[in-house]
Protein backbone atom coordinates (compact mmCIF):
# COMPACT_ATOMS: atom_id res chain seq x y z
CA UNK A 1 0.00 0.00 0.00
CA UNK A 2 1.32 3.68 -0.72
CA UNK A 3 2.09 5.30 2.23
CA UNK A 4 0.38 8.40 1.43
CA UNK A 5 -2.82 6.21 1.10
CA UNK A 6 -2.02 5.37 5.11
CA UNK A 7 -1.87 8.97 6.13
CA UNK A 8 -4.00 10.09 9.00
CA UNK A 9 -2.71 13.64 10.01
CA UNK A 10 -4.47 16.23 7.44
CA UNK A 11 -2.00 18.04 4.84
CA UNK A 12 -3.40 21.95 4.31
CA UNK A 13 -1.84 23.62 1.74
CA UNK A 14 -0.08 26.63 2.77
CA UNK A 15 0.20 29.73 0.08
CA UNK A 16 -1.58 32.57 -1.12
CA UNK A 17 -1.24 31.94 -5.14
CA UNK A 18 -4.82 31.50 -6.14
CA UNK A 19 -3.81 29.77 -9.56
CA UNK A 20 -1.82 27.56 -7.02
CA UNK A 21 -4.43 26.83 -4.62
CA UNK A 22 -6.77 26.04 -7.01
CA UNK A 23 -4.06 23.38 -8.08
CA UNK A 24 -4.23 22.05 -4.86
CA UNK A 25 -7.57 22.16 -4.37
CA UNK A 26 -7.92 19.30 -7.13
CA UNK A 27 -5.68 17.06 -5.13
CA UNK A 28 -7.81 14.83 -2.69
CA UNK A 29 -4.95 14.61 -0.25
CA UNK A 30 -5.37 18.34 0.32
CA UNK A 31 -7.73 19.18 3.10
CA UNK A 32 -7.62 22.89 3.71
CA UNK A 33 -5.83 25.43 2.68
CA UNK A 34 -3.90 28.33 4.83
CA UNK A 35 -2.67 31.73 4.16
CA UNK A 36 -0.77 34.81 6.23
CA UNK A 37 -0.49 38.50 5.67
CA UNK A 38 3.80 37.63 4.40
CA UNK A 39 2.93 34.67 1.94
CA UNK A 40 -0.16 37.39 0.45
CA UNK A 41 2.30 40.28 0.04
CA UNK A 42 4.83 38.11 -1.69
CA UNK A 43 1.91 37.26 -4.17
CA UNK A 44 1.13 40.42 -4.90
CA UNK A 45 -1.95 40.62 -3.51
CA UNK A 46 -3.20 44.05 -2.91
CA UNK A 47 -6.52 43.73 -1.84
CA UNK A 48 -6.95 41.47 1.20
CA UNK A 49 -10.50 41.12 1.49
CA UNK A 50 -10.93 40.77 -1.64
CA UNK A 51 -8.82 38.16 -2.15
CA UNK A 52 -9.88 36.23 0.24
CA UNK A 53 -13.46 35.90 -0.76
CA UNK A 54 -12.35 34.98 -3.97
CA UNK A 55 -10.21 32.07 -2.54
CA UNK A 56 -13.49 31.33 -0.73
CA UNK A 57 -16.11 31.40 -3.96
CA UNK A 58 -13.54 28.96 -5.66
CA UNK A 59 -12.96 26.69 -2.67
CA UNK A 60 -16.26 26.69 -1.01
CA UNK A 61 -15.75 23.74 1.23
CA UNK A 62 -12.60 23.29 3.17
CA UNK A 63 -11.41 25.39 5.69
CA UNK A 64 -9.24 28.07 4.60
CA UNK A 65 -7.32 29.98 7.59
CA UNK A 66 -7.00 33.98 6.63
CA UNK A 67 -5.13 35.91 9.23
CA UNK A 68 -6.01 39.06 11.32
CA UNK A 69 -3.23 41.91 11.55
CA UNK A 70 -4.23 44.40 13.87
CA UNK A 71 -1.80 44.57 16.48
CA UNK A 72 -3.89 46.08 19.33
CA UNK A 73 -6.44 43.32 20.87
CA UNK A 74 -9.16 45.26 20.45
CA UNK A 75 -8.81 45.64 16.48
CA UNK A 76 -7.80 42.03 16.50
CA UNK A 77 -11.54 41.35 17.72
CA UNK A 78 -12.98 43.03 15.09
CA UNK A 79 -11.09 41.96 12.19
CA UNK A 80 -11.60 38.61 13.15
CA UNK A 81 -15.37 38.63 13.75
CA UNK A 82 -15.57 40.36 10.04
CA UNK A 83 -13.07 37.44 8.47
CA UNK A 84 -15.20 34.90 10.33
CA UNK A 85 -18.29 36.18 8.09
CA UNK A 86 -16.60 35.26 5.48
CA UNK A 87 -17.98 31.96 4.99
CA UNK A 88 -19.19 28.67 7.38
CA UNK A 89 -15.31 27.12 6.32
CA UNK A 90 -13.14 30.26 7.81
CA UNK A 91 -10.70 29.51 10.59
CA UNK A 92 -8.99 32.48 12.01
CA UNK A 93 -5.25 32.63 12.41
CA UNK A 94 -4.84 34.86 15.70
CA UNK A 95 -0.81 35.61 16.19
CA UNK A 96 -0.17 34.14 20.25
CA UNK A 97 1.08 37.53 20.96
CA UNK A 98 1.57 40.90 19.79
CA UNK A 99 4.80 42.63 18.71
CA UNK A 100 4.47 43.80 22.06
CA UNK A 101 4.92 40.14 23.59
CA UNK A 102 1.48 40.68 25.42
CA UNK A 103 -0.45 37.40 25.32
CA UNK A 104 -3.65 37.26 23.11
CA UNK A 105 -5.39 35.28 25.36
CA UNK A 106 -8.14 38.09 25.99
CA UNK A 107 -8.78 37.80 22.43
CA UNK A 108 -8.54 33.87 22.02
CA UNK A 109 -11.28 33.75 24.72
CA UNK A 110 -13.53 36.40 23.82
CA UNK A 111 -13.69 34.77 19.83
CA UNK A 112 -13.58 30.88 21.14
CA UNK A 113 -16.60 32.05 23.66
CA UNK A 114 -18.18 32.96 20.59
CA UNK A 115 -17.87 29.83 18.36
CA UNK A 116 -15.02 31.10 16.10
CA UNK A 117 -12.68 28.51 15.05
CA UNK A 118 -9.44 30.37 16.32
CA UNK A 119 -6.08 29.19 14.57
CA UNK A 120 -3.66 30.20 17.27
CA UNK A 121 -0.53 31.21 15.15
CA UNK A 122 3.12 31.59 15.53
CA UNK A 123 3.39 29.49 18.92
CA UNK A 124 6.73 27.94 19.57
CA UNK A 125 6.96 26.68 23.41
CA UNK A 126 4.64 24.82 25.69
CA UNK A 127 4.12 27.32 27.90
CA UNK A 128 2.19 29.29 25.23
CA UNK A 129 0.08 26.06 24.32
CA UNK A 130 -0.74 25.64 27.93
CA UNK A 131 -1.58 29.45 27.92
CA UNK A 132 -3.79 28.64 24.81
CA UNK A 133 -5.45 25.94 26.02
CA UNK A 134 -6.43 27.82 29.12
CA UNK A 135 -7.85 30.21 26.90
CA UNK A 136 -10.54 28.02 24.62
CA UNK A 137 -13.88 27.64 25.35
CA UNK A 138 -13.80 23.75 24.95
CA UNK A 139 -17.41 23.52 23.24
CA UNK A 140 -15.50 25.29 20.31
CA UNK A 141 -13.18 23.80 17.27
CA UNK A 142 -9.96 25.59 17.45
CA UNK A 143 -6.17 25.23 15.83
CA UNK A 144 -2.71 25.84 17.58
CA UNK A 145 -0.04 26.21 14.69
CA UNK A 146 3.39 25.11 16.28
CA UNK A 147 5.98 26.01 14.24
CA UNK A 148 7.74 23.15 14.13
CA UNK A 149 10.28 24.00 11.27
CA UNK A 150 11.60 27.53 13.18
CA UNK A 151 11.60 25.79 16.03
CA UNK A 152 14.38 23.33 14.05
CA UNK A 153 16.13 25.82 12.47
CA UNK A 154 16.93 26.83 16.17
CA UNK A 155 18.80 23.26 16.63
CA UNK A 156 16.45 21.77 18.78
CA UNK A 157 14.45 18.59 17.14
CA UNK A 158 10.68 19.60 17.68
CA UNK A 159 9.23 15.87 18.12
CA UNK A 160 9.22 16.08 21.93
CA UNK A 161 7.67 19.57 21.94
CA UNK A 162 4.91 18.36 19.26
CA UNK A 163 4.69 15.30 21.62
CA UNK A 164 3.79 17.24 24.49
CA UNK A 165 1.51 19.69 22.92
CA UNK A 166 -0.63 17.16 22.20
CA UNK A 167 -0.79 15.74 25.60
CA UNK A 168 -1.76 19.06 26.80
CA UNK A 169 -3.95 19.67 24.20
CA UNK A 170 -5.90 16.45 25.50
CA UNK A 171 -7.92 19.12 27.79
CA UNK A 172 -9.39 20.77 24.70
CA UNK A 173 -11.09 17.29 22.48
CA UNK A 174 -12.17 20.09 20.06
CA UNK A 175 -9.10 21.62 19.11
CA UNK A 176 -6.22 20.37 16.27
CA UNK A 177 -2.35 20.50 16.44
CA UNK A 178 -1.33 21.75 13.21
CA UNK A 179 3.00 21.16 12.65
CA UNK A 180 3.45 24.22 10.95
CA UNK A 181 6.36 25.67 8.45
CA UNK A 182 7.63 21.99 8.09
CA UNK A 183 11.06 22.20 6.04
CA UNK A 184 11.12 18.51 4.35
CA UNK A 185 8.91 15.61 3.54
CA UNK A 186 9.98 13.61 5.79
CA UNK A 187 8.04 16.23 8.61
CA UNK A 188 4.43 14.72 7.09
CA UNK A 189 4.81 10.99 8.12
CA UNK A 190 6.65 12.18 11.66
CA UNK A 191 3.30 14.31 11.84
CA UNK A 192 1.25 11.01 11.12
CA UNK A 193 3.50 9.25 13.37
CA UNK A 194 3.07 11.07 16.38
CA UNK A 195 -0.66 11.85 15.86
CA UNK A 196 -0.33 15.06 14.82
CA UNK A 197 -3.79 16.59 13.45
CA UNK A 198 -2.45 18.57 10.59
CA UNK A 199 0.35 20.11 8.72
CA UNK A 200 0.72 22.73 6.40
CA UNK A 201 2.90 21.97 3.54
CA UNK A 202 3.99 24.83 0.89
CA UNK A 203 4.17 23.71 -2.82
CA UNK A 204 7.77 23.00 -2.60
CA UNK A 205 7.46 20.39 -0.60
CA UNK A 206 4.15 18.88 -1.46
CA UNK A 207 5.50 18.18 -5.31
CA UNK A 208 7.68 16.05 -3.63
CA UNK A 209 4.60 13.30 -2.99
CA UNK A 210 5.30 11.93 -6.36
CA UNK A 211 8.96 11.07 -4.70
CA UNK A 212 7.12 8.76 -2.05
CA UNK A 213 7.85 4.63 -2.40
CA UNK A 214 10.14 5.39 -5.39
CA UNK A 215 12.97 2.85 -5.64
CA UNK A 216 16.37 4.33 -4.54
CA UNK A 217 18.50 2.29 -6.80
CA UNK A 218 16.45 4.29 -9.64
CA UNK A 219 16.81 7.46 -7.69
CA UNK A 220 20.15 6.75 -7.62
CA UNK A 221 21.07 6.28 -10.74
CA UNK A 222 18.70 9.48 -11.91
CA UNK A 223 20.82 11.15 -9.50
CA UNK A 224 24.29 10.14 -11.41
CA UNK A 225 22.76 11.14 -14.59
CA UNK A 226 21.91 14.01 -13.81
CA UNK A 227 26.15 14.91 -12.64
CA UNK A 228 27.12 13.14 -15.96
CA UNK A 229 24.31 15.34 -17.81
CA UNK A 230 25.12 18.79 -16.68
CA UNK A 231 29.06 18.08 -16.41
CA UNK A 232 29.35 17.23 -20.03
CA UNK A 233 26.72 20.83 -20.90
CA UNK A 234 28.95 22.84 -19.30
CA UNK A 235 31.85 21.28 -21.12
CA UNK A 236 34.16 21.04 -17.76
CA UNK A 237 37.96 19.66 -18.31
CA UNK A 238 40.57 18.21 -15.55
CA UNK A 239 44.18 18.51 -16.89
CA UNK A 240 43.00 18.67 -20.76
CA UNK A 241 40.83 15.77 -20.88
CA UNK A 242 37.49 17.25 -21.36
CA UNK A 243 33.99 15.52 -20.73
CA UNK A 244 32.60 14.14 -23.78
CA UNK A 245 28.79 12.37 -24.63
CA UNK A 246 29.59 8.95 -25.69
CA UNK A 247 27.23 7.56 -27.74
């Protein structure tokens, strides 16, 4: 059996590239989609709203995540209660703090209370998903986005951490670990392994699926071909004996 066939944990897509997500959105191992205010900017997009309910009239049925970015709680409230009318499919990425480092658990609260699906963003210790957790109203869905990948770029592995988020997340039945800004392949079946709910994978990585059960030996050799190949294009020599295509 393939082993993305096997997969449990949910792969979103994670962009803002409409063409792109619609892409995705043919691909039945994508579940939802989600976007942030830096992936929008690099695509150009002008117009936030408005992109967004486009996104939302051509993918009418999985959750999409659009994020608020108001940095003063109050504001946050309100932007979030206007992306939440959006459509019956929009979770709401809410950053864990400000740039002020002043916890958002006033707002997590006030929207969970409400029956928005928060997606807690940007979290990186346990002490912030214990904060979090403190901070849903447990008859509501809700997200916490670890970010896994930053949290390895720092040089410590992220499977404990993950681990232990989802123990404390036990509290809160309602609510999904998403491993966020995963940085290889290999991140998706640790994800599954561990019980991970989701994980948002960028296009990079996700047309890398069609690399999953391939035979090494053939990778292998594709590999060498592809050295032979591009020494003998750009015509590279060692002592006056030049590469040459041998027929």
């Amino acid at each position: 059996m393939n082993r993305l066939s096997g997969l449990r944990v949910k792969i979103f897509a994670d962009g803002a590239d409409l063409a792109g997500m619609l892409k995705m959105y043919a691909n039945p191992l994508i579940r939802g989609f989600t976007t942030n205010p830096t992936l929008m900017r690099k695509a150009g997009i002008a117009d936030y709203e408005s992109f967004a309910r486009s996104v939302l009239d051509a993918i009418p049925d999985r959750p999409v995540s659009f994020e608020v970015f108001a940095d003063d709680f109050p504001e946050m409230v309100r932007q979030a209660r206007r992306i939440a009318s959006w459509g019956p499919h929009v979770n709401v990425k809410i950053p864990v703090t400000n740039t002020k480092r002043e916890f958002a658990g006033s707002v997590i609260s006030a929207l969970s209370r409400d029956g928005v699906c928060v997606n807690v963003t940007a979290v990186m210790t346990l002490d912030q998903v214990k904060r979090i957790v403190d901070s849903l109203d447990p008859r509501s869905p809700a997200i916490i986005s670890v970010f896994a990948g930053r949290v390895a770029d720092t040089g410590i592995d992220p499977l404990p951490l993950m681990k232990e988020a989802l123990r404390i997340m036990q509290e809160r039945p309602r609510a999904e670990l998403i491993w966020a800004s995963p940085r290889e392949l290999l991140n998706v079946f640790q994800a599954d392994e561990i019980g991970c709910h989701i994980i948002t994978v960028t296009n990079d990585i996700l047309a890398k699926l069609a690399l999953v059960d391939k035979d090494l030996d053939a990778y292998s050799l594709e590999t060498v071909e592809m050295f032979r190949r591009d020494a003998v294009s750009a015509g590279y020599t060692i002592g006056g004996s030049a590469t040459r295509n041998v027929a």
